[in-house]
Protein backbone atom coordinates (compact mmCIF):
# COMPACT_ATOMS: atom_id res chain seq x y z
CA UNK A 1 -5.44 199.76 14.82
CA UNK A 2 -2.94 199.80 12.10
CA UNK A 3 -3.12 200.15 8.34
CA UNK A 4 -0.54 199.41 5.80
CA UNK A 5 -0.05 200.40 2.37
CA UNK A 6 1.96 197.80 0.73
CA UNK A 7 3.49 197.29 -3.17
CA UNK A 8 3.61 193.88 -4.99
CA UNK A 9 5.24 193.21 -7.84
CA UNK A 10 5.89 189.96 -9.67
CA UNK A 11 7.32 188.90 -13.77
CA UNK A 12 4.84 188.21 -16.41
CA UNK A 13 6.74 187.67 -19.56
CA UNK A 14 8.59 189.76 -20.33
CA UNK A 15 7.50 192.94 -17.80
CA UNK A 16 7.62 193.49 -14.44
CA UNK A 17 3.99 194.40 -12.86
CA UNK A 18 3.49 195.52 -9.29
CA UNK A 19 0.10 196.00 -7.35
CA UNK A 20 -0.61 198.73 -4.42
CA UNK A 21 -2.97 198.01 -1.77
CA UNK A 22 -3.97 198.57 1.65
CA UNK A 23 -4.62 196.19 4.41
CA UNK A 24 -4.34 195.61 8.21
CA UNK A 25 -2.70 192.68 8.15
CA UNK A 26 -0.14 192.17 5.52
CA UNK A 27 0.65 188.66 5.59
CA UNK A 28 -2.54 187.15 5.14
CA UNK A 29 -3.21 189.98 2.51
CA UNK A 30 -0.27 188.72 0.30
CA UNK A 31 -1.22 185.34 0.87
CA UNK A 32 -4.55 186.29 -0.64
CA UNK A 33 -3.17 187.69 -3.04
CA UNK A 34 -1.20 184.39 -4.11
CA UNK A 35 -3.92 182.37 -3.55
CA UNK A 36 -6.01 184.09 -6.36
CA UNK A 37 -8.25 185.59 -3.68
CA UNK A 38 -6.77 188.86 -4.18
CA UNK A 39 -8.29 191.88 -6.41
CA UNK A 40 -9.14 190.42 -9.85
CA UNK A 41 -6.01 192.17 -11.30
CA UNK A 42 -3.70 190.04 -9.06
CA UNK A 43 -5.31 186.62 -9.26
CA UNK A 44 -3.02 183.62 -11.04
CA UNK A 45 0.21 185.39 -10.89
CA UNK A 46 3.22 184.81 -7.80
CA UNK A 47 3.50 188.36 -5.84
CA UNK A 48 6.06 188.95 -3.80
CA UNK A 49 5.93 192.09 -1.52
CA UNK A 50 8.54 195.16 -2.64
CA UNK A 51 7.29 198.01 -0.07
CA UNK A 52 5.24 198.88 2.40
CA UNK A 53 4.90 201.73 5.16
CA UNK A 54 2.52 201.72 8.55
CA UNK A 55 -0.38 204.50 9.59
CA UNK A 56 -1.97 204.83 12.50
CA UNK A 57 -5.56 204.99 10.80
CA UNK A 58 -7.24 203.31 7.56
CA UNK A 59 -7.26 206.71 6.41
CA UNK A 60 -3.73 207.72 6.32
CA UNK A 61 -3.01 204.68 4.57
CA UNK A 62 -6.24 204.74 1.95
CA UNK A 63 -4.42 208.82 1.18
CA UNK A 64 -0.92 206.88 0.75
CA UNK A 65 -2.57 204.29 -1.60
CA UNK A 66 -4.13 206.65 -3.72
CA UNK A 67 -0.58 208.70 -3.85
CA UNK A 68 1.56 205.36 -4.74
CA UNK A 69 -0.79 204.27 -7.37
CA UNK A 70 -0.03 207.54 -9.12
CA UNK A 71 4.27 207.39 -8.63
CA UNK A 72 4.96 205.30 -11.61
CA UNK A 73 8.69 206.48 -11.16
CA UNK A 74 8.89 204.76 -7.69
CA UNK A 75 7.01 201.59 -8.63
CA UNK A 76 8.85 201.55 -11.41
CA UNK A 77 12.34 201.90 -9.49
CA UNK A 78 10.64 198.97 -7.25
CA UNK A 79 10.64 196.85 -10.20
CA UNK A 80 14.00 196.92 -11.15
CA UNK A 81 14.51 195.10 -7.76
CA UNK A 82 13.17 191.82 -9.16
CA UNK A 83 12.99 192.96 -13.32
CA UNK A 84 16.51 191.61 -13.86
């Protein structure tokens, strides 16, 4: 089974947030996200998806999570994709 870590981000005034998650399917996990069935922190905003990267196990891509929520620099640099 695969796992995927994956990076929203979407414009809320006048910032640029982004989300990381993990998931097995990433399709239907943006989707929730978009339909306000998402973590609380996502719910009425439009994500759209920046990044994401495949593991072979829930594991590996739990350990990725937990590094990408801490690389501001990169999510940042993300951003910038949809900031302007």
């Amino acid at each position: 089974m695969s796992a995927y870590v994956y990076v929203l981000g979407c414009r809320s005034n006048d910032r640029v947030l982004t989300y990381v998650g993990w998931t097995n399917d990433i399709e239907r996990r943006v989707a929730q996200h978009n339909a306000g069935k998402g973590a609380r922190s996502t719910r009425g905003r439009l994500w759209q998806l920046l990044h994401s990267e495949s593991f072979a196990t829930k594991a590996e891509a739990m350990s990725r999570e937990w590094h990408l929520k801490r690389e501001r620099a990169f999510r940042k640099a993300l951003a910038e994709k949809i900031g302007r």
